[in-house]
N, C-alpha and C. Protein backbone atom coordinates (compact mmCIF):
# COMPACT_ATOMS: atom_id res chain seq x y z
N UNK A 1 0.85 -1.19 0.00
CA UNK A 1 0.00 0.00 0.00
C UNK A 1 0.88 1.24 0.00
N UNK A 2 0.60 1.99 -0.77
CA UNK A 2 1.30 3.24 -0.73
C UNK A 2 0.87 4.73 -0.17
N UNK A 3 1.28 5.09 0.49
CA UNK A 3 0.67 6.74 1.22
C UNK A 3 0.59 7.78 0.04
N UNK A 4 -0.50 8.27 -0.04
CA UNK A 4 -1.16 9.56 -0.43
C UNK A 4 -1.58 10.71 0.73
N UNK A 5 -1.41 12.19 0.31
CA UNK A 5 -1.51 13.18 0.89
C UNK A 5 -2.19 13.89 -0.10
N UNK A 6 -3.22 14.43 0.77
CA UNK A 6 -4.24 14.94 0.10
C UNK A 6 -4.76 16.54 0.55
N UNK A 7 -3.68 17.69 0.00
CA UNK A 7 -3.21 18.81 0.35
C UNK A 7 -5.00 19.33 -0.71
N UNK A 8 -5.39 20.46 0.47
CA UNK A 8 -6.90 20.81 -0.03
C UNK A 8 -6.23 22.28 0.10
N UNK A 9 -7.59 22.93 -0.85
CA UNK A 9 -6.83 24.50 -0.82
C UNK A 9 -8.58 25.05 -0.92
N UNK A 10 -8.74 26.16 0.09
CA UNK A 10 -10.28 27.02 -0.14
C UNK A 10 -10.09 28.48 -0.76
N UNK A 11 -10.53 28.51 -1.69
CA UNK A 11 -10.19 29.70 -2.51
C UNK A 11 -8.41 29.84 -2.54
N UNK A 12 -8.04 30.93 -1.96
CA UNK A 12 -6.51 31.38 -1.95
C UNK A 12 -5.73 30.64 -0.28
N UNK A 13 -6.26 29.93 0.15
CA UNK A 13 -6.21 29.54 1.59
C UNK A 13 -5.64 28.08 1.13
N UNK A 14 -4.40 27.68 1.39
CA UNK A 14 -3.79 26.37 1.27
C UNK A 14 -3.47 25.49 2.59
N UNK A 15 -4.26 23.81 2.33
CA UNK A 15 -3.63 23.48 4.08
C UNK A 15 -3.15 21.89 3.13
N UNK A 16 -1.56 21.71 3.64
CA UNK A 16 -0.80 20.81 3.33
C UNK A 16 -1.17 19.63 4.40
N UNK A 17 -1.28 18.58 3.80
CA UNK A 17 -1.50 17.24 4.25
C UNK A 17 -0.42 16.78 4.63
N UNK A 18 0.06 16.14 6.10
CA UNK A 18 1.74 16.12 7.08
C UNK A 18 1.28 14.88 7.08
N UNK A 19 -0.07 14.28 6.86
CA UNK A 19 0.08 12.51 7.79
C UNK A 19 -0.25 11.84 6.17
N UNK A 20 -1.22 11.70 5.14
CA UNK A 20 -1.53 11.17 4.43
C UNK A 20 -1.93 10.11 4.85
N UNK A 21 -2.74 9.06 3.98
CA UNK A 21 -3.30 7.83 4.26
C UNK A 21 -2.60 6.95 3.51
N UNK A 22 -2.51 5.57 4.28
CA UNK A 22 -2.23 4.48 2.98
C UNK A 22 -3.81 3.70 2.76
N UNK A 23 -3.43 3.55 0.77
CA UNK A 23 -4.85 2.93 0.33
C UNK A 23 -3.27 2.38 -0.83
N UNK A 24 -4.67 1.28 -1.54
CA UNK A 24 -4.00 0.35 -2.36
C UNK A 24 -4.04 0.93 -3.61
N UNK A 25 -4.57 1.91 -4.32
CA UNK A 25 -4.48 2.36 -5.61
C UNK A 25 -4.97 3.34 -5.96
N UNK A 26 -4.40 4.70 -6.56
CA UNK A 26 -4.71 5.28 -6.99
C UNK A 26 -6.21 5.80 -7.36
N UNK A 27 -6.67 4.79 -7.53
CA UNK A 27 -8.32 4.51 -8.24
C UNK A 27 -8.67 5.20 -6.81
N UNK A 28 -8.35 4.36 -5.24
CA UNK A 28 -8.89 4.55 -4.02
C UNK A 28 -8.79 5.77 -3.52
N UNK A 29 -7.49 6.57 -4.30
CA UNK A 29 -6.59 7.84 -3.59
C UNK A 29 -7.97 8.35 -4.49
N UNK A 30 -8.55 8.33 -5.69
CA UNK A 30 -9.69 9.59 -6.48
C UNK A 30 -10.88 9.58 -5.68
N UNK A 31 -11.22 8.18 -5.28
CA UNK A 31 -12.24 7.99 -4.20
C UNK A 31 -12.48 8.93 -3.17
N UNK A 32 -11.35 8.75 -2.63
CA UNK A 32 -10.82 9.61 -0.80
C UNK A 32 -11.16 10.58 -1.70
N UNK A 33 -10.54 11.38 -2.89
CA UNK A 33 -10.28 13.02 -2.96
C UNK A 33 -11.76 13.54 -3.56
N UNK A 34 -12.48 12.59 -4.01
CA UNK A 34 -14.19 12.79 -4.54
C UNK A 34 -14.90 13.08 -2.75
N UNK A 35 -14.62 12.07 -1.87
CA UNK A 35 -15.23 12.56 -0.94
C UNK A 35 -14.98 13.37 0.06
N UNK A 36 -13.82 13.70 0.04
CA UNK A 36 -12.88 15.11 0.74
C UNK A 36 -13.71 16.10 0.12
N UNK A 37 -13.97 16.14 -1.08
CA UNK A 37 -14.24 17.63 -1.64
C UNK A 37 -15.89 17.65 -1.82
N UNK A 38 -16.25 16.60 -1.23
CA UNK A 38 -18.19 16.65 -1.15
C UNK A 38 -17.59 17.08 0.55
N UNK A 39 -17.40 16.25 1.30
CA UNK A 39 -17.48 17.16 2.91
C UNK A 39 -16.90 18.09 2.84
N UNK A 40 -15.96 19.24 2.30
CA UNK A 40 -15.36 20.31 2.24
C UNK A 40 -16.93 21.19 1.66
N UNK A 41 -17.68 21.07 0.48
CA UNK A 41 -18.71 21.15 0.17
C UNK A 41 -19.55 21.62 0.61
N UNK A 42 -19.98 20.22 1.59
CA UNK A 42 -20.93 20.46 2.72
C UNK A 42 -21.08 21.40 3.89
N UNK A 43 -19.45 21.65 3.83
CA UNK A 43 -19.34 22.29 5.49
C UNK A 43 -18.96 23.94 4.96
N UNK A 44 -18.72 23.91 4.09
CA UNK A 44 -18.35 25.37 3.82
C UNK A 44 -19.14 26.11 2.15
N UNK A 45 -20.04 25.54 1.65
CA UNK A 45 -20.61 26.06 0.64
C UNK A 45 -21.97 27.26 0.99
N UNK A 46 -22.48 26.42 2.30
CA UNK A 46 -23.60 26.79 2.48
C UNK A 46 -24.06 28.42 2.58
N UNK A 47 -23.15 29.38 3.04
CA UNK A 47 -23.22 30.66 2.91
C UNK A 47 -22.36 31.49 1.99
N UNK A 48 -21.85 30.55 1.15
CA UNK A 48 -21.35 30.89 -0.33
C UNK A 48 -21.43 31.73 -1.19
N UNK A 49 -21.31 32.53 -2.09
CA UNK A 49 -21.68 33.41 -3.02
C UNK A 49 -20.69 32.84 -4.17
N UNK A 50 -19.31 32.74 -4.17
CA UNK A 50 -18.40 32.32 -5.01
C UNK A 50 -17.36 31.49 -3.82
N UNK A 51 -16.86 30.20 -4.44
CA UNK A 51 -16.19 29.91 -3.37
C UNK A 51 -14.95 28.32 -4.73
N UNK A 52 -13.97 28.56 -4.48
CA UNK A 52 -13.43 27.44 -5.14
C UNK A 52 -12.68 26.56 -4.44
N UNK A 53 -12.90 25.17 -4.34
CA UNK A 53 -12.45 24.31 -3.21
C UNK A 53 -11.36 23.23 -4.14
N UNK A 54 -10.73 22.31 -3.66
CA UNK A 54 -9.69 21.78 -4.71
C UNK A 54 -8.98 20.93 -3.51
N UNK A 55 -9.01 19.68 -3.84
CA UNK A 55 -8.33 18.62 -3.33
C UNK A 55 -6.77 18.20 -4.07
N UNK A 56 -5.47 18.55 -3.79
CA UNK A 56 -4.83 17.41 -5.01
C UNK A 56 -4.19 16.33 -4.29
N UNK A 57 -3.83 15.44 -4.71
CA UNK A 57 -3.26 14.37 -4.28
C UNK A 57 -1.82 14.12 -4.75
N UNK A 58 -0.76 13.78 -4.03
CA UNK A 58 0.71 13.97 -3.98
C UNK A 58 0.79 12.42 -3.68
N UNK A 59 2.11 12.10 -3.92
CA UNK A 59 2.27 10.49 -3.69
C UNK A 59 3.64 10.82 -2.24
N UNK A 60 4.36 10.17 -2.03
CA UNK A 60 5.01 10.10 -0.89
C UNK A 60 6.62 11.04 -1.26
N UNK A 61 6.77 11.17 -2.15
CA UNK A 61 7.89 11.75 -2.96
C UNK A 61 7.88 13.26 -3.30
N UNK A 62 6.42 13.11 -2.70
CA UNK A 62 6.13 14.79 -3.28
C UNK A 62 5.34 15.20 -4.53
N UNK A 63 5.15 13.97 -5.88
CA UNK A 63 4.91 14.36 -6.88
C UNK A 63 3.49 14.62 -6.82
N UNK A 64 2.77 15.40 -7.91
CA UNK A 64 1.52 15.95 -7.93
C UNK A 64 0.91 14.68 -8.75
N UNK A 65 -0.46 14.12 -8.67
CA UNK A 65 -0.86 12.61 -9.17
C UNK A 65 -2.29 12.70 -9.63
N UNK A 66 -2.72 13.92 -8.98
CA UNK A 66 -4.15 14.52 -9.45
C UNK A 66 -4.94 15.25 -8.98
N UNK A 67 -5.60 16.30 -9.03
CA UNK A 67 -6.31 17.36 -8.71
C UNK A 67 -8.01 17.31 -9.16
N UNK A 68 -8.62 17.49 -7.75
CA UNK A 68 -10.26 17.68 -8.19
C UNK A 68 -10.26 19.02 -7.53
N UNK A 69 -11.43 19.90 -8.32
CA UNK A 69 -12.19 20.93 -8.42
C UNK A 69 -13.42 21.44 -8.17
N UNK A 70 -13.78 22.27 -7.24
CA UNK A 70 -14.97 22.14 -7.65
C UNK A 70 -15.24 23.98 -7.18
N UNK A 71 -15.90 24.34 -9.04
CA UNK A 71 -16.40 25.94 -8.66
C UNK A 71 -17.24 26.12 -8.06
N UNK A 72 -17.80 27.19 -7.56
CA UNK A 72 -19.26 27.27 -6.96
C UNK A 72 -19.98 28.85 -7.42
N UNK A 73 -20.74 29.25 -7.47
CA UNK A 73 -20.70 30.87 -7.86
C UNK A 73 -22.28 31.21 -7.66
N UNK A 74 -23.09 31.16 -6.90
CA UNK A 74 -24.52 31.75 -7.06
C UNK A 74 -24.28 32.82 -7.70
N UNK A 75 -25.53 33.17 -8.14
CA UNK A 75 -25.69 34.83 -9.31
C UNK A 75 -27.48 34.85 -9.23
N UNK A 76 -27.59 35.81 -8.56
CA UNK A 76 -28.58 36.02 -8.55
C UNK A 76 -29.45 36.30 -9.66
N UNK A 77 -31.04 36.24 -10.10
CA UNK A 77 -31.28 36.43 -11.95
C UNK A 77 -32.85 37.29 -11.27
N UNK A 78 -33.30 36.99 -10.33
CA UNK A 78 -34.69 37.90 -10.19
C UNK A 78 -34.40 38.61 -8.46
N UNK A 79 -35.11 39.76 -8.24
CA UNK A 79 -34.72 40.23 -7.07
C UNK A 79 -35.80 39.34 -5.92
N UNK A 80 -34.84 39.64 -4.84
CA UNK A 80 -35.49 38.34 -3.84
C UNK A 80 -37.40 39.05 -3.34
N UNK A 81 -37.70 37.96 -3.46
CA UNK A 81 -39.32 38.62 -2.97
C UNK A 81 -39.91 38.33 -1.48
């Protein structure tokens, strides 16, 4: 099994991953970083207006292995009634 670190960033706000997890494949490391960035989501979208959240995943060496995204942007289109 190999350790992944899964360094998340909120808008301009970066927090580096020091412990990482071990999982057996890559496939598992997109898993973890799909549901990192639904509870990141959850806990911080809700009073939102624009907000960009971003998981990437690093292998033990440091290298970069893959990055999820996710924009957010309400826009208002009729005035509130």
């Amino acid at each position: 099994m190999r350790r992944y670190f899964f360094d998340t960033r909120d808008n301009a706000e970066f927090y580096p991953d020091e412990f990482g997890i071990r999982l057996r494949s890559l496939r598992e490391a997109r898993q973890e970083a799909a549901r990192c960035l639904s509870e990141m989501a959850r806990d911080l979208l809700e009073n939102s207006v624009v907000r960009e959240l971003e998981v990437e995943i690093r292998d033990e060496e440091g290298n970069a292995l893959m990055r999820a995204t996710l924009h957010f942007f309400v826009e208002l289109t009729s005035p509130d009634r």
